[in-house]
C-alpha atoms as a PDB file:
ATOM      1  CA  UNK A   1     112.334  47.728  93.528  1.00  0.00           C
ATOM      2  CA  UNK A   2     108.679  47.686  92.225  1.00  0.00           C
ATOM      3  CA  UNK A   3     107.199  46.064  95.153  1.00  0.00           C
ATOM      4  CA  UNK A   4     109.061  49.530  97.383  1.00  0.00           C
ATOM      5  CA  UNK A   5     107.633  52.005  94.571  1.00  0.00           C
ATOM      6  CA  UNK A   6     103.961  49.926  95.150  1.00  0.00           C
ATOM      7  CA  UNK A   7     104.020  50.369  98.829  1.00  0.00           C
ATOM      8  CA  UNK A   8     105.386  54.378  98.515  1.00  0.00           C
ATOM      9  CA  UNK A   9     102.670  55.353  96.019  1.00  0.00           C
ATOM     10  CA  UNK A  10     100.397  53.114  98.443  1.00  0.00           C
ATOM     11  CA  UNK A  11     101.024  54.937 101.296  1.00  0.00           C
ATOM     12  CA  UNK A  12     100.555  58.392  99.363  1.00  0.00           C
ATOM     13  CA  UNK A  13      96.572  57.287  98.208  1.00  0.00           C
ATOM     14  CA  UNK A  14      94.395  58.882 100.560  1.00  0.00           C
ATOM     15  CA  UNK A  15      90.501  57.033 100.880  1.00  0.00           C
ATOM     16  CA  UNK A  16      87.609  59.022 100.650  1.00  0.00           C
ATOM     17  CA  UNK A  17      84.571  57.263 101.882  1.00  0.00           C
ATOM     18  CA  UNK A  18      81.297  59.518 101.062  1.00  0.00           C
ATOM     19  CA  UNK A  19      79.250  59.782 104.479  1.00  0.00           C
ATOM     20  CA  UNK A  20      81.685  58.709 106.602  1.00  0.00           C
ATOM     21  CA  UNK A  21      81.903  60.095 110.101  1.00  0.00           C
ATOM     22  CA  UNK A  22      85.568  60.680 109.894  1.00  0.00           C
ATOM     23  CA  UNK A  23      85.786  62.909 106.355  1.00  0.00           C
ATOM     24  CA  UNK A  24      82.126  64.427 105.494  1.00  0.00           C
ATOM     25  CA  UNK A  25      83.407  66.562 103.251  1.00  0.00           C
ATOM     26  CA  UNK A  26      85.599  65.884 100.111  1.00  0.00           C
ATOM     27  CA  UNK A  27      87.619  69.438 100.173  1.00  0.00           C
ATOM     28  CA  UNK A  28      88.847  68.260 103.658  1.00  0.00           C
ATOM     29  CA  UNK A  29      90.111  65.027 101.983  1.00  0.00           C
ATOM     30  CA  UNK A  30      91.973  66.321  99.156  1.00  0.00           C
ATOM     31  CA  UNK A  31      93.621  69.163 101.043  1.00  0.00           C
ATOM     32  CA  UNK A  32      94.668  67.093 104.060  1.00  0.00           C
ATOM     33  CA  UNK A  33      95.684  64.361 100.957  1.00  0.00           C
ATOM     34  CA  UNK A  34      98.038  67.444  99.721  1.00  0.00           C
ATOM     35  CA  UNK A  35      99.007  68.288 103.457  1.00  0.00           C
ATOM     36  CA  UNK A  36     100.426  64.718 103.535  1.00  0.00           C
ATOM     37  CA  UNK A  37     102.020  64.320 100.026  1.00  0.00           C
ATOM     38  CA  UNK A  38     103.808  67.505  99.075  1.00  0.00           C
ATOM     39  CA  UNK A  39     106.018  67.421 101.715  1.00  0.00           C
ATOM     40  CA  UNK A  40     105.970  71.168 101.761  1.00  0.00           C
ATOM     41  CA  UNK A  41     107.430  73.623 104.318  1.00  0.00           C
ATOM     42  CA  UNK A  42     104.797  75.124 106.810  1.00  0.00           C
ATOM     43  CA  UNK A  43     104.902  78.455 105.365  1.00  0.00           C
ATOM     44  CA  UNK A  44     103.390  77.192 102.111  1.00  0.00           C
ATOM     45  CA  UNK A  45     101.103  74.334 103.856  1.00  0.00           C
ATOM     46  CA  UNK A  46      99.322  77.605 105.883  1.00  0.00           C
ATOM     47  CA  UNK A  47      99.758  79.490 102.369  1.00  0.00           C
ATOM     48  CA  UNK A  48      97.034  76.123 100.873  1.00  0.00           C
ATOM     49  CA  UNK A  49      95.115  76.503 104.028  1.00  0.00           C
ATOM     50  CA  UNK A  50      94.434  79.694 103.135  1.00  0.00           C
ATOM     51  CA  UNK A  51      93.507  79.740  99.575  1.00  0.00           C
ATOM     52  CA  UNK A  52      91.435  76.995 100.565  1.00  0.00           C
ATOM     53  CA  UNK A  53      90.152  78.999 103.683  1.00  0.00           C
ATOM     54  CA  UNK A  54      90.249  76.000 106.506  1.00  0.00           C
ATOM     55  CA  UNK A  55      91.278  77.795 109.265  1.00  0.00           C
ATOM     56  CA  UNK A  56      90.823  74.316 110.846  1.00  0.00           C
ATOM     57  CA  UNK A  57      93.106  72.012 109.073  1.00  0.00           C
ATOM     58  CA  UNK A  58      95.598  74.715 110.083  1.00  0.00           C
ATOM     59  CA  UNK A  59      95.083  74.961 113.578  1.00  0.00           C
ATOM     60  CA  UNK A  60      95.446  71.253 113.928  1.00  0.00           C
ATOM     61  CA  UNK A  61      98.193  70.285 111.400  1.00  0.00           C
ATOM     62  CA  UNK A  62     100.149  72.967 110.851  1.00  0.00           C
ATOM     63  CA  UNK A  63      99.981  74.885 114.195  1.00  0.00           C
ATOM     64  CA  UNK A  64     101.597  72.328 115.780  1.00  0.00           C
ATOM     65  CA  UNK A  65     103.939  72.247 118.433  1.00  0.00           C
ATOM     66  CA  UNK A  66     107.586  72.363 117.636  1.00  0.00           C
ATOM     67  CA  UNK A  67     106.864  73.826 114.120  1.00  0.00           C
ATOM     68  CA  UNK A  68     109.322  76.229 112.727  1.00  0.00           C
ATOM     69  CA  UNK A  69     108.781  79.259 111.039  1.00  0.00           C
ATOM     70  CA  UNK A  70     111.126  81.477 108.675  1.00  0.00           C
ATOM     71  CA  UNK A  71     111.687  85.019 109.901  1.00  0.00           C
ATOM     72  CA  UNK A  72     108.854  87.574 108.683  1.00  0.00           C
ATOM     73  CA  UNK A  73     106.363  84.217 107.398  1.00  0.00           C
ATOM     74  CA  UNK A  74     103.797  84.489 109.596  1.00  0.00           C
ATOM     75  CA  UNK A  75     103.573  87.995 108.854  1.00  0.00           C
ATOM     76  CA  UNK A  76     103.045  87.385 105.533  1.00  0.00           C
ATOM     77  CA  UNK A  77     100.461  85.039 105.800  1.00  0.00           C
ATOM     78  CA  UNK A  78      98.996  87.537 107.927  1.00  0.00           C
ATOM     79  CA  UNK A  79      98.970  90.458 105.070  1.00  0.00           C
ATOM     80  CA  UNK A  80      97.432  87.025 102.689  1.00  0.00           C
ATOM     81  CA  UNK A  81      94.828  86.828 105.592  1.00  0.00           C
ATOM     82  CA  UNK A  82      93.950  90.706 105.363  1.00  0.00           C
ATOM     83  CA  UNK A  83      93.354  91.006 101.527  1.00  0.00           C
ATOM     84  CA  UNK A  84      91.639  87.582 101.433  1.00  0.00           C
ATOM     85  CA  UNK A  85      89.480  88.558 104.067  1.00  0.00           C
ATOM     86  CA  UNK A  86      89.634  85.795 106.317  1.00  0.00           C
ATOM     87  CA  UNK A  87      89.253  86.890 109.609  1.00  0.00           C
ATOM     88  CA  UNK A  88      89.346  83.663 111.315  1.00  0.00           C
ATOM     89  CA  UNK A  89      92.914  83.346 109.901  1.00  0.00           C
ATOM     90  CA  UNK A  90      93.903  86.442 111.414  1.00  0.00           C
ATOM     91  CA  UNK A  91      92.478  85.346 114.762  1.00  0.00           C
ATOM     92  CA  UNK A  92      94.606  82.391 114.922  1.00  0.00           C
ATOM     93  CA  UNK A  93      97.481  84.582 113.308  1.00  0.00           C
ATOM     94  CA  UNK A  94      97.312  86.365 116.357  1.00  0.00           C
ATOM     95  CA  UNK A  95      96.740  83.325 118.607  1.00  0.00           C
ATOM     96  CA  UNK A  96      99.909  82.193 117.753  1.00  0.00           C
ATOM     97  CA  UNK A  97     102.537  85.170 118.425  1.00  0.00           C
ATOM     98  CA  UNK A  98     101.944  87.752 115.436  1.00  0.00           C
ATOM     99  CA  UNK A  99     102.409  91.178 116.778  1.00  0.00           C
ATOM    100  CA  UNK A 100      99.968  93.440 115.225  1.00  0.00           C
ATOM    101  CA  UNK A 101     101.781  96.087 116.294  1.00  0.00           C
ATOM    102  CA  UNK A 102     105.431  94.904 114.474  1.00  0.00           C
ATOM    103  CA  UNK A 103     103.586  93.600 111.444  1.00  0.00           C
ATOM    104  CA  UNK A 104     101.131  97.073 110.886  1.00  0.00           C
ATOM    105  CA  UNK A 105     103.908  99.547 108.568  1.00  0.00           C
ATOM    106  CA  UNK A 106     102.880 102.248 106.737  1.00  0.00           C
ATOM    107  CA  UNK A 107     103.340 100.278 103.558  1.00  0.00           C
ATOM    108  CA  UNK A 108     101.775  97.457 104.470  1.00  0.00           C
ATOM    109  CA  UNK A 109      98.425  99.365 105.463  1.00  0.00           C
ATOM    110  CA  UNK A 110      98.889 101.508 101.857  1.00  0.00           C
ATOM    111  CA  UNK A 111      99.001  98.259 100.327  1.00  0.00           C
ATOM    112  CA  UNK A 112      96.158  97.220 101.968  1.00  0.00           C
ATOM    113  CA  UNK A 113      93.787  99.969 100.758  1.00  0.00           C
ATOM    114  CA  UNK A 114      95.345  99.462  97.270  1.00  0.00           C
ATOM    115  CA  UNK A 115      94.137  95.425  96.940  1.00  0.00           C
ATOM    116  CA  UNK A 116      91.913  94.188  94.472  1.00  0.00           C
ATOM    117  CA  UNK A 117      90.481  91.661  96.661  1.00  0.00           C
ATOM    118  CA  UNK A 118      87.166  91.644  98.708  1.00  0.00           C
ATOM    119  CA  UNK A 119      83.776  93.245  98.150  1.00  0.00           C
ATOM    120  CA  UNK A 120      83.060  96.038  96.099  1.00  0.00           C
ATOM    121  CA  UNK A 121      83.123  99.408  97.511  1.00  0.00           C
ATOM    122  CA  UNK A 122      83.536 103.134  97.044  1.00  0.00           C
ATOM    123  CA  UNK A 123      86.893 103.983  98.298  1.00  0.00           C
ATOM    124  CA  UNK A 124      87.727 104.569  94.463  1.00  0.00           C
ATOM    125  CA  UNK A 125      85.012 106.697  93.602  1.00  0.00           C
ATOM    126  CA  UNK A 126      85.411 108.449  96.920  1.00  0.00           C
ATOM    127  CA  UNK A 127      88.926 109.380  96.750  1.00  0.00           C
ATOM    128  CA  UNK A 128      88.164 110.428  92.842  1.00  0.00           C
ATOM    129  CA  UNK A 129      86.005 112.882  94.438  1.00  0.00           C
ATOM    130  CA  UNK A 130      87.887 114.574  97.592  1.00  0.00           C
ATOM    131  CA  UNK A 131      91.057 115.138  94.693  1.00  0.00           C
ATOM    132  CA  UNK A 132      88.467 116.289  92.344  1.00  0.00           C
ATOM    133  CA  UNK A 133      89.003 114.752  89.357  1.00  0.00           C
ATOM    134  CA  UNK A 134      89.406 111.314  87.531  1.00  0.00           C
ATOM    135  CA  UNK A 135      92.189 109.227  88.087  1.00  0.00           C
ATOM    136  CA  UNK A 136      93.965 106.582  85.883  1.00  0.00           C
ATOM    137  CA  UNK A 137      93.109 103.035  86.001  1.00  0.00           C
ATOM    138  CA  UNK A 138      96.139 102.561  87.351  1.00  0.00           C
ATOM    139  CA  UNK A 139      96.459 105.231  90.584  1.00  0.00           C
ATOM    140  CA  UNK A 140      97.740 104.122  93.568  1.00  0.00           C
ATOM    141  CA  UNK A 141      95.659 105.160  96.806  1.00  0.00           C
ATOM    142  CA  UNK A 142      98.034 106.829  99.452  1.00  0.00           C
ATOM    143  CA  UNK A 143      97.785 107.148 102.807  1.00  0.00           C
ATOM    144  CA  UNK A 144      97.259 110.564 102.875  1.00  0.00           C
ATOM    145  CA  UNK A 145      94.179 110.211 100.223  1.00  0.00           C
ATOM    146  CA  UNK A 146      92.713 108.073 102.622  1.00  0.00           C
ATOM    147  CA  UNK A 147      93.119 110.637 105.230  1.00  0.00           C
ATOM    148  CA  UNK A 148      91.068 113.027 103.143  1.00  0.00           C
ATOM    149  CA  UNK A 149      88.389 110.822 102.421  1.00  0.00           C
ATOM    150  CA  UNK A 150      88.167 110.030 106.577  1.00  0.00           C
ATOM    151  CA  UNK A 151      87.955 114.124 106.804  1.00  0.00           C
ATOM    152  CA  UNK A 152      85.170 113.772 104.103  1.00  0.00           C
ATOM    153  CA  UNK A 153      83.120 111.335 105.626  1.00  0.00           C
ATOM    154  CA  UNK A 154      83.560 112.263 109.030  1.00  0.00           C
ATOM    155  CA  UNK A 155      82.571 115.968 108.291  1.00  0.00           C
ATOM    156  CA  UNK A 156      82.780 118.931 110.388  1.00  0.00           C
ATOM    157  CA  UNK A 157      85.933 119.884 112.142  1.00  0.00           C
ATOM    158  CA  UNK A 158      87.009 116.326 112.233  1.00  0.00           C
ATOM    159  CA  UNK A 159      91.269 115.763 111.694  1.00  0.00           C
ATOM    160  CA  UNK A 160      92.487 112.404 110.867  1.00  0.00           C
ATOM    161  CA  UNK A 161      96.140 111.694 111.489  1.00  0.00           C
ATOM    162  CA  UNK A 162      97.442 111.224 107.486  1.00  0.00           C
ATOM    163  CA  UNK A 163      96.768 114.804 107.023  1.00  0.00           C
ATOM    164  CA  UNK A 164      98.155 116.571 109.739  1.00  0.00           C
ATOM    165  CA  UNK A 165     101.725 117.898 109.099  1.00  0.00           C
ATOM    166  CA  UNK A 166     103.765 115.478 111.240  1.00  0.00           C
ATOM    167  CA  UNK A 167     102.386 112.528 109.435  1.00  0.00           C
ATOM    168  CA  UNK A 168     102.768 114.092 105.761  1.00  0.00           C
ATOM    169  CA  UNK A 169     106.227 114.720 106.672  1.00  0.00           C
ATOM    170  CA  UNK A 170     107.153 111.234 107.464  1.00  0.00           C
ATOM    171  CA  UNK A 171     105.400 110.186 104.756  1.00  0.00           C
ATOM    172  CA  UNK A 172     107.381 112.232 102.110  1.00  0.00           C
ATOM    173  CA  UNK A 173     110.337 111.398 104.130  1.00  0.00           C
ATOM    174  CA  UNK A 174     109.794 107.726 103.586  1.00  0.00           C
ATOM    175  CA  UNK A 175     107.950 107.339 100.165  1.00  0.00           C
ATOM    176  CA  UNK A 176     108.705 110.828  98.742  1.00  0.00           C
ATOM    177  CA  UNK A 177     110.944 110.575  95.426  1.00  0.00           C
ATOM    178  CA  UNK A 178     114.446 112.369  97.318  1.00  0.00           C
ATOM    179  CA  UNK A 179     114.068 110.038 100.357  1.00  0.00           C
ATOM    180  CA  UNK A 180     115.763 106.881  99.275  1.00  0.00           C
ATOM    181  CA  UNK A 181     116.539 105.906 102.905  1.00  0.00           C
ATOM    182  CA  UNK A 182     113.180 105.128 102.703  1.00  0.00           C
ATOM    183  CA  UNK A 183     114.118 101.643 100.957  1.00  0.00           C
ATOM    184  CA  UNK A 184     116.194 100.352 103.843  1.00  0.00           C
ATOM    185  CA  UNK A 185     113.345 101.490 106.487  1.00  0.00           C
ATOM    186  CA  UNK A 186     111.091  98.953 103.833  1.00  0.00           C
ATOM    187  CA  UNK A 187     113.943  96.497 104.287  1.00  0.00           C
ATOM    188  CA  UNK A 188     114.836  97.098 100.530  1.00  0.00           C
ATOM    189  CA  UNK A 189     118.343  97.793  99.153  1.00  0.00           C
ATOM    190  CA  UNK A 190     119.836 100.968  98.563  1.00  0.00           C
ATOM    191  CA  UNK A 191     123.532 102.138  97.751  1.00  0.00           C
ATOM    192  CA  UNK A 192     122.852 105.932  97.971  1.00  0.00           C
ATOM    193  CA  UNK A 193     124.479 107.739 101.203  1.00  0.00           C
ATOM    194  CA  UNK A 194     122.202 109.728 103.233  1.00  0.00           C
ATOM    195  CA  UNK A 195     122.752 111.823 106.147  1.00  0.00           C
ATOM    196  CA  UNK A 196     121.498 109.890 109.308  1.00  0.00           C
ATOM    197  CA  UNK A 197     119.477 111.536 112.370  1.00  0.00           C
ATOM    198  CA  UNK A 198     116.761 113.756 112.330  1.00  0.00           C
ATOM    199  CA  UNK A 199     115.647 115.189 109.200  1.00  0.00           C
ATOM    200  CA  UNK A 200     113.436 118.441 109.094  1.00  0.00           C
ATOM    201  CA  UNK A 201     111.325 120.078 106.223  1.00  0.00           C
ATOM    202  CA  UNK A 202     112.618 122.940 104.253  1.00  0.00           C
ATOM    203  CA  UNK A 203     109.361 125.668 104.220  1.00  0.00           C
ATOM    204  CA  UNK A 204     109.314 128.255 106.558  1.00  0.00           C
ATOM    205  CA  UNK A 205     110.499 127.955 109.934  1.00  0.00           C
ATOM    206  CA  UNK A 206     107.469 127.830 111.844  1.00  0.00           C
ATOM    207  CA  UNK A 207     106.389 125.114 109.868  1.00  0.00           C
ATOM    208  CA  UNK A 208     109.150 122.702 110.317  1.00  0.00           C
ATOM    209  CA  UNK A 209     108.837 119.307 112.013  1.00  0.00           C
ATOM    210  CA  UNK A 210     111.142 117.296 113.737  1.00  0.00           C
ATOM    211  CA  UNK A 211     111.325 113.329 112.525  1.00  0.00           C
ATOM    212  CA  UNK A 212     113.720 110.794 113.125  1.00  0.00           C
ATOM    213  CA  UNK A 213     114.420 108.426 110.526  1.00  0.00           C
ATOM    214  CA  UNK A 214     116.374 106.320 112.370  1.00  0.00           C
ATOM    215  CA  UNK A 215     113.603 105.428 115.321  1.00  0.00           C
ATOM    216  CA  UNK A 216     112.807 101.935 115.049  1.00  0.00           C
ATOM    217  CA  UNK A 217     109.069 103.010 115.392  1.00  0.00           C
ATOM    218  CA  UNK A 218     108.748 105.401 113.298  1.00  0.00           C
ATOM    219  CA  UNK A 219     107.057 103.365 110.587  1.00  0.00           C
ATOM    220  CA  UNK A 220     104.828 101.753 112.781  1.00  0.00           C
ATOM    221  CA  UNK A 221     101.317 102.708 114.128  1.00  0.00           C
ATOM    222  CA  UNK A 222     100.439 103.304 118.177  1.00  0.00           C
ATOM    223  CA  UNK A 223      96.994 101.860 117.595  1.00  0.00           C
ATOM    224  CA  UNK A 224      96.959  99.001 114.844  1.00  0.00           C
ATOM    225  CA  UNK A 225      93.789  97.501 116.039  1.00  0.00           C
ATOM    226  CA  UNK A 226      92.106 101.282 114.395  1.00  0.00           C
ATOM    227  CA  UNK A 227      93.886 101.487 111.586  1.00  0.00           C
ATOM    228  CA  UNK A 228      92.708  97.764 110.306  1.00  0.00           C
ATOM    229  CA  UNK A 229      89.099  98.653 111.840  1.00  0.00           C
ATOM    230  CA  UNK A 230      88.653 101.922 109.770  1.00  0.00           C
ATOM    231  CA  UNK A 231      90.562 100.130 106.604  1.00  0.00           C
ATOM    232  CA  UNK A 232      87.935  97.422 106.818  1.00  0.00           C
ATOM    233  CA  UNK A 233      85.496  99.650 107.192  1.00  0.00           C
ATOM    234  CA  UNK A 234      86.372 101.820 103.913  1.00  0.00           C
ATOM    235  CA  UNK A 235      86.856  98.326 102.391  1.00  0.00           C
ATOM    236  CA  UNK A 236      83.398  97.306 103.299  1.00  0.00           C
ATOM    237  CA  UNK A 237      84.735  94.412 105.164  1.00  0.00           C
ATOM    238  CA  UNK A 238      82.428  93.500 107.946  1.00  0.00           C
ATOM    239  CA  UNK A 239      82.771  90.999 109.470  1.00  0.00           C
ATOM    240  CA  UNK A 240      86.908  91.700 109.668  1.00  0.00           C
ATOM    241  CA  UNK A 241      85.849  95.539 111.353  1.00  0.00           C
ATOM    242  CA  UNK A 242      84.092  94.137 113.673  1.00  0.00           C
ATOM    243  CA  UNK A 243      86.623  91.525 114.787  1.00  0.00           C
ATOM    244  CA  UNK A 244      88.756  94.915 115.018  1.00  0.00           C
ATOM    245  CA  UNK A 245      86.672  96.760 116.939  1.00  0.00           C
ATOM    246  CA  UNK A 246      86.524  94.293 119.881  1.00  0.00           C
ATOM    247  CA  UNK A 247      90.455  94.249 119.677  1.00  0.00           C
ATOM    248  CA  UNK A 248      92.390  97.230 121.149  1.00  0.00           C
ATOM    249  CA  UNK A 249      91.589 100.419 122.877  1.00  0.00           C
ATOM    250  CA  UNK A 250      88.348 102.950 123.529  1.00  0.00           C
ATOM    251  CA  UNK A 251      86.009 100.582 121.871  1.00  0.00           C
ATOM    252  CA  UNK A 252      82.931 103.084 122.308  1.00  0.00           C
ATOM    253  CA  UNK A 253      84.987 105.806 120.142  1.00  0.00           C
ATOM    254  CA  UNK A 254      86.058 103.180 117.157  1.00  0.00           C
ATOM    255  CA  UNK A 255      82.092 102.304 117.076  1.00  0.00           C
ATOM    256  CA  UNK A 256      80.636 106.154 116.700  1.00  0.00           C
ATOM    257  CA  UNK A 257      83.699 106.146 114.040  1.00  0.00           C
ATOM    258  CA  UNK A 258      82.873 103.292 112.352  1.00  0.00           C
ATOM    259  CA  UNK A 259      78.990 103.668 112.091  1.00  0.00           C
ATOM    260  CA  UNK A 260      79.670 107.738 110.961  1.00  0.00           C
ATOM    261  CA  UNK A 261      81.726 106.240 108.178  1.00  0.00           C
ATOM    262  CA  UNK A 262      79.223 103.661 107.107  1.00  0.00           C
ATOM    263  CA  UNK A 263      76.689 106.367 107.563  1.00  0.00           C
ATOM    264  CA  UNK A 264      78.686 108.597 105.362  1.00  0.00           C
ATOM    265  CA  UNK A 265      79.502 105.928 102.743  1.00  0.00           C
ATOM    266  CA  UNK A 266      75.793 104.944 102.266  1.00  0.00           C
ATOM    267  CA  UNK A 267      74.547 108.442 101.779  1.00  0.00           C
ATOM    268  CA  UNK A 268      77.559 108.714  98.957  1.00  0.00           C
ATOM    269  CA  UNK A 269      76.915 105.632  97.273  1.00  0.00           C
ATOM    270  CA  UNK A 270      73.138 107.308  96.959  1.00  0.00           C
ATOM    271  CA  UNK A 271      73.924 110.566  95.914  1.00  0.00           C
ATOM    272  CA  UNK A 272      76.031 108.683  93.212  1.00  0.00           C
ATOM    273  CA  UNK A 273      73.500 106.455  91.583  1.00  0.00           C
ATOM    274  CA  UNK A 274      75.908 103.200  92.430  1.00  0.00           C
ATOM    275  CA  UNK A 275      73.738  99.678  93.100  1.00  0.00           C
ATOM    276  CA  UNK A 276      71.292 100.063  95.454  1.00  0.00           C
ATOM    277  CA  UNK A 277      72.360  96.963  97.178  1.00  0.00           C
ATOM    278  CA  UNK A 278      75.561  99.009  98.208  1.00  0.00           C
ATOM    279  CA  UNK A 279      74.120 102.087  99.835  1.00  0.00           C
ATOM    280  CA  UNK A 280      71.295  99.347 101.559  1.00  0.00           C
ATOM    281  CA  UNK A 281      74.386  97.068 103.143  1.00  0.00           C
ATOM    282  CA  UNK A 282      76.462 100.489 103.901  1.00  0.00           C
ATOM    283  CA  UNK A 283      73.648 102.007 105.785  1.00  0.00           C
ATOM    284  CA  UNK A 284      72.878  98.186 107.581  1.00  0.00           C
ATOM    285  CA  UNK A 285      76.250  98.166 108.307  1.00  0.00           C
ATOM    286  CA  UNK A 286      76.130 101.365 110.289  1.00  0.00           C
ATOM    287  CA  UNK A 287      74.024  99.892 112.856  1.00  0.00           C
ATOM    288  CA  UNK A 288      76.779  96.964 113.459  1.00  0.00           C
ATOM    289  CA  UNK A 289      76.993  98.236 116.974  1.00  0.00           C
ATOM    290  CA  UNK A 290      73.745  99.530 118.087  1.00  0.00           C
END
């Protein structure tokens, strides 16, 4: 019995051997030592891969052929890759089947531009200013503020999508306080009947808008690729915008977006006495595609 234990624990010590060819670093060591000895599921080995950001201890242990995968955790990994900014993550997230266009909802990209994570940068003080006053520590960005900080920025006649009246209406339709069908769109519970097909607003009658709850894509996005590149861009995220500008469609339009943003964001950051070091990289970061 002790000589079995001996050879178990044996097999479970991993040697580390500074300078040799095989293991020149020691993070490699321990996390491939973890890999080995936790026995854990792949979802939570690519979860450590993560945190630990080596992208290539998961491409060659964990993306391996025959692995399975629970329903929905590869998306998740690919939200942990967004709001940890790893963008090599989300390149081999994509390598290996994850639909942008399934995984982008509307919630997912408002929780997105409400994460903690990453560089500083003025989304908060921006959308303080196009709603005109402060806002608790606690405020929760919406889609539809972000929309008004886009108009902001942009300038001119310029119309994003979360504020014209098709897309508020969904929105209220799905998040709004009277929409609880809203909670099984989010794959969340809810016992409260609701009448299905197409729902309309209740203004006037030339302002009404035709949306149908019960269309699978409704609470998805046409152009994903965009949406992530102008996130990452608000979010100061650089390196990640960039990896979403070469992705998708009419890459010469998401550039003159992306650098008017930056543009936009760097004379802001000015105007409002913030670190010098932000307005500098926000302004160098306009010229990403030049």
């Amino acid at each position: 019995m002790g000589r079995e234990m001996g050879c178990r624990e044996e097999r479970e010590i991993t040697v580390f051997r500074m300078g040799s060819e095989g293991h020149q670093d020691i993070d490699l060591a321990i996390l491939t030592a973890l890999l080995k000895g936790a026995n854990a599921s792949a979802p939570d080995q690519l979860s450590l891969a993560l945190a630990w950001n080596r992208v290539d201890i998961a491409r060659s242990q964990i993306f391996i052929y025959g692995q399975q995968w629970p329903v929905g955790s590869l998306e998740q990994a690919m939200l942990d890759a967004l709001v940890l900014d790893r963008v090599d993550f989300v390149k081999l997230l994509i390598e290996n089947g994850v639909s942008m266009h399934r995984f982008l909802t509307l919630s997912r990209l408002e929780e997105l531009y409400n994460t903690r994570h990453g560089p500083s940068n003025t989304l908060y003080h921006l959308v303080r200013d196009v709603k005109k006053g402060n806002l608790p520590p606690d405020y929760r960005i919406s889609l539809i503020d972000i929309g008004l900080v886009i108009e902001y920025l942009m300038g001119g006649a310029y119309r994003c999508n979360y504020t014209r009246k098709r897309f508020r209406t969904l929105y209220h339709n799905l998040f709004g306080p009277k929409r609880p069908k809203a909670l099984k769109l989010l794959g969340m519970e809810d016992d409260m009947p609701i009448r299905r097909g197409r729902q309309k607003t209740t203004r006037k009658r030339e302002e009404e808008v035709d949306i149908d709850l019960d269309d699978p894509e409704i609470n998805h996005f046409p152009f994903p690729f965009h949406e992530l590149m102008v996130w990452a861009v608000l979010m100061k995220r650089q390196k990640m915008a960039l990896f979403f500008w070469q992705h998708g469609e009419e890459a010469m339009a998401k550039a003159l977006v992306a650098c008017k943003l930056c543009k936009a964001m760097a004379h802001e950051a000015s105007e409002n006495d913030m670190v010098d070091d932000i307005s500098q990289e926000l302004n160098h970061n306009s010229r990403w595609v030049t």
